[in-house]
N, C-alpha and C. Protein backbone atom coordinates (compact mmCIF):
# COMPACT_ATOMS: atom_id res chain seq x y z
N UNK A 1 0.85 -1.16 0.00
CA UNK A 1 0.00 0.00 0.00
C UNK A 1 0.90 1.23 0.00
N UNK A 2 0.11 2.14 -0.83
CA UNK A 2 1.73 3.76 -0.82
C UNK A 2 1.04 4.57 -0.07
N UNK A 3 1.80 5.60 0.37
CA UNK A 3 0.86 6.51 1.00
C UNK A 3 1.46 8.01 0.86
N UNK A 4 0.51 8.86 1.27
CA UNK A 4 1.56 10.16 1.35
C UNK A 4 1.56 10.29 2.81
N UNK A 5 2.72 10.99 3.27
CA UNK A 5 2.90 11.19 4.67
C UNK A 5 2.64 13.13 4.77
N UNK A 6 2.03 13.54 5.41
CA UNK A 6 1.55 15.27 5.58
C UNK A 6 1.79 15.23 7.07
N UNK A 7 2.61 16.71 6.95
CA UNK A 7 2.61 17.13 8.32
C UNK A 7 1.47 18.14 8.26
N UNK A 8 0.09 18.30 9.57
CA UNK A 8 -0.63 19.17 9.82
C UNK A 8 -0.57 20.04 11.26
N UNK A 9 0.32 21.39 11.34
CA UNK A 9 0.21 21.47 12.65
C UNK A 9 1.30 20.81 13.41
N UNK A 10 1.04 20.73 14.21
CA UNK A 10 2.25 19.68 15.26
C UNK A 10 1.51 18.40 15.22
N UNK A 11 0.54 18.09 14.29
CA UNK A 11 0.24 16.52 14.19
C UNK A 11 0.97 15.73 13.04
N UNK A 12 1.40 14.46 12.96
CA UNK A 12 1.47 14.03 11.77
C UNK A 12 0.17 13.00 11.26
N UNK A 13 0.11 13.24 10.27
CA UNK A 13 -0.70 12.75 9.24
C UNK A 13 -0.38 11.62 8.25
N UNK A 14 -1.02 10.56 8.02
CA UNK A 14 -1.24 9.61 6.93
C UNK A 14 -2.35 9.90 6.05
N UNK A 15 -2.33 10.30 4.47
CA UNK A 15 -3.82 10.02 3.66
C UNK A 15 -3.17 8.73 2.72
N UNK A 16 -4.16 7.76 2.65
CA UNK A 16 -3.79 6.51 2.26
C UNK A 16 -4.92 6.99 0.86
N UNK A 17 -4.17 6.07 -0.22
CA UNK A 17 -5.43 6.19 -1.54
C UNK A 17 -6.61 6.22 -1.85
N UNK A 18 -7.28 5.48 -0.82
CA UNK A 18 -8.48 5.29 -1.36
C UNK A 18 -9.31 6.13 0.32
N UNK A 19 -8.60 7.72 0.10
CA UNK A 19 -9.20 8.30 1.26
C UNK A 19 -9.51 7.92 2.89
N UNK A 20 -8.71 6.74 2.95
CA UNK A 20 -8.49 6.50 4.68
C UNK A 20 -7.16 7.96 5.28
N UNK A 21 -7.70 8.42 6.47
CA UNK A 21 -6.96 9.39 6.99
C UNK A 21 -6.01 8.67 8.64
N UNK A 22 -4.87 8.46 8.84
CA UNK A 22 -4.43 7.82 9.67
C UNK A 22 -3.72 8.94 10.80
N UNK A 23 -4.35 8.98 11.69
CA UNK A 23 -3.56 10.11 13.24
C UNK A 23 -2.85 9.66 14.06
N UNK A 24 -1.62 9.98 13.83
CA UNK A 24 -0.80 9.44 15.10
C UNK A 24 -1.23 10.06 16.80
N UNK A 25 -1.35 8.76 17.66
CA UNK A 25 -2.26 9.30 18.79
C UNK A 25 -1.11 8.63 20.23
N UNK A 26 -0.45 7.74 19.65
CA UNK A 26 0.08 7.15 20.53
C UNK A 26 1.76 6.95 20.10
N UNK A 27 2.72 7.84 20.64
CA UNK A 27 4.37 7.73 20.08
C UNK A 27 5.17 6.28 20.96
N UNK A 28 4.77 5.19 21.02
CA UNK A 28 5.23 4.32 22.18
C UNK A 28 7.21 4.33 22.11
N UNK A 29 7.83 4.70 21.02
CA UNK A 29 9.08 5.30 20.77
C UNK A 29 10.34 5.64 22.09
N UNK A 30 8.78 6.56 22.42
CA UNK A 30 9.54 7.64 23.39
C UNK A 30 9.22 6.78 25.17
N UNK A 31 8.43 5.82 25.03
CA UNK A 31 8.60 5.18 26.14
C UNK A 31 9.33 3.50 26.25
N UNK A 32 9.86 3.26 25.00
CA UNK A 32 10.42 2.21 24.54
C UNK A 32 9.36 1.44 24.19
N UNK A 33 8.52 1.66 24.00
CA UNK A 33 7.19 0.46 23.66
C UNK A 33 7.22 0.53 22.21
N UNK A 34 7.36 -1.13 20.99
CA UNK A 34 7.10 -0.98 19.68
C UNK A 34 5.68 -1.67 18.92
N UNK A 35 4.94 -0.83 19.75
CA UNK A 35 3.22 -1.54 19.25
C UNK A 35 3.24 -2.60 18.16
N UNK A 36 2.83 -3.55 18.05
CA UNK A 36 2.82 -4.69 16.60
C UNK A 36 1.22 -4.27 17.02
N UNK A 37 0.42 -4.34 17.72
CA UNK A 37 -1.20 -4.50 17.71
C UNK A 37 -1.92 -3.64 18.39
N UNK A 38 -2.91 -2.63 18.26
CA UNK A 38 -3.77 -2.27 19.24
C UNK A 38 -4.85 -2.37 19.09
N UNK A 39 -5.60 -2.58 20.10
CA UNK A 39 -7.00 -2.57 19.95
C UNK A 39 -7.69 -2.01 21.20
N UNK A 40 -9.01 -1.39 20.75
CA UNK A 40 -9.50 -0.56 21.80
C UNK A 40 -10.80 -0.95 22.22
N UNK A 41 -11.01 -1.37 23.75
CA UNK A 41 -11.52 -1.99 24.05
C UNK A 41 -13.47 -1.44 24.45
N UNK A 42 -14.45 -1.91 24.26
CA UNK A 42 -15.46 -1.16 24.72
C UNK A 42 -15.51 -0.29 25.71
N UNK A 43 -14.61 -0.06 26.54
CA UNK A 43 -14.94 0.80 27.66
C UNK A 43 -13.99 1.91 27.41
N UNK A 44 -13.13 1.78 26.26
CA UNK A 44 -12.02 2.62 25.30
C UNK A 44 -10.77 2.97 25.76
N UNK A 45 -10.42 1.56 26.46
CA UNK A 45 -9.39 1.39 27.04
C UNK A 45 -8.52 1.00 25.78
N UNK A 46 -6.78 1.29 25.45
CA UNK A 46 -6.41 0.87 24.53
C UNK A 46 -5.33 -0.49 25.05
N UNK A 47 -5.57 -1.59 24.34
CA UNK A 47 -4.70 -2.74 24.45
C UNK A 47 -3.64 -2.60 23.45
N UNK A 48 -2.19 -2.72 24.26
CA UNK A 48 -1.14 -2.76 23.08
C UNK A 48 0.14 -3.70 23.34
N UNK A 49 0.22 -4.69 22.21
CA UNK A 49 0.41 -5.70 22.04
C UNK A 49 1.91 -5.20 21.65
N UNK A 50 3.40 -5.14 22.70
CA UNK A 50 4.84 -4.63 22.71
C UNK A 50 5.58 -6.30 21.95
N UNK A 51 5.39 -6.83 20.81
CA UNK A 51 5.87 -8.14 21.12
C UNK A 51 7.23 -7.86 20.22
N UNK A 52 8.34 -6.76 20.36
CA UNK A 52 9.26 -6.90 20.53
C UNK A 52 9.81 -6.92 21.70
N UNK A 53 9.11 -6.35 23.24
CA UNK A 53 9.63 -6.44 24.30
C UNK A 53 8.58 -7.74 24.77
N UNK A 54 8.05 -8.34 24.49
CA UNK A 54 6.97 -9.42 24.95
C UNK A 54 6.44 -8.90 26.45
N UNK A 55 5.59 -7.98 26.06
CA UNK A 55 4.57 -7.08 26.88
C UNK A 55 3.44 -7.30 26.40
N UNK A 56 2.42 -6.26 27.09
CA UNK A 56 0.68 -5.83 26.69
C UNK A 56 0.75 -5.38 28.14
N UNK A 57 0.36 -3.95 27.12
CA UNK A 57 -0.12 -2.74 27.88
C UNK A 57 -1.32 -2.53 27.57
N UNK A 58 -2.16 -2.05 28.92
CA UNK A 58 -3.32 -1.53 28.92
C UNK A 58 -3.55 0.35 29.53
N UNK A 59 -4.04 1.22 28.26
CA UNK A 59 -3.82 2.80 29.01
C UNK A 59 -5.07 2.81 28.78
N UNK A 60 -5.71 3.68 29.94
CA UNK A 60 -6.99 4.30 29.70
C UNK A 60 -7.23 5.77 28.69
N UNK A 61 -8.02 6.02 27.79
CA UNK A 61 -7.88 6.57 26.59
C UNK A 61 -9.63 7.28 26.62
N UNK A 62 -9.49 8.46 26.04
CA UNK A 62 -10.91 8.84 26.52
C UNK A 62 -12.12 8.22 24.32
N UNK A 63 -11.32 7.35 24.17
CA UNK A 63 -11.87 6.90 23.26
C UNK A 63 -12.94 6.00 23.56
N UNK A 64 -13.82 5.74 22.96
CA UNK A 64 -15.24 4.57 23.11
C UNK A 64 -15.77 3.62 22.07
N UNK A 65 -16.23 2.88 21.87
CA UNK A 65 -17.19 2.10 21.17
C UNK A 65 -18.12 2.39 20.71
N UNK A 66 -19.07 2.82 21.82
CA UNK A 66 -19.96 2.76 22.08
C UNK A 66 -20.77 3.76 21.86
């Protein structure tokens, strides 16, 4: 898949081809964490799956489901 990469602001930006928009929300970088998976859970808790450090982290996130 190609993409263009846009900086907006002090956010960075993904627009992928067929109009998906991607927001970086989480830098795990800067806390040594290298996400392979996340998923966000109904109560919009985010699960993140570190399996270069063989972790899973759970942060509370004011995101929802629901």
């Amino acid at each position: 898949m190609r993409f263009n990469e846009e900086v907006i602001g002090a956010k960075s930006m993904m627009k992928f081809e067929s109009g998906y928009s991607v927001e970086i929300m989480f830098d795990g970088s800067k806390l040594g964490i290298e996400p392979y998976a996340v998923e966000v859970l109904p109560n919009g808790e985010l699960l993140i799956l570190d399996s270069t450090n063989s972790n899973v982290y759970r942060i509370s996130s004011s995101l929802s489901l629901s």
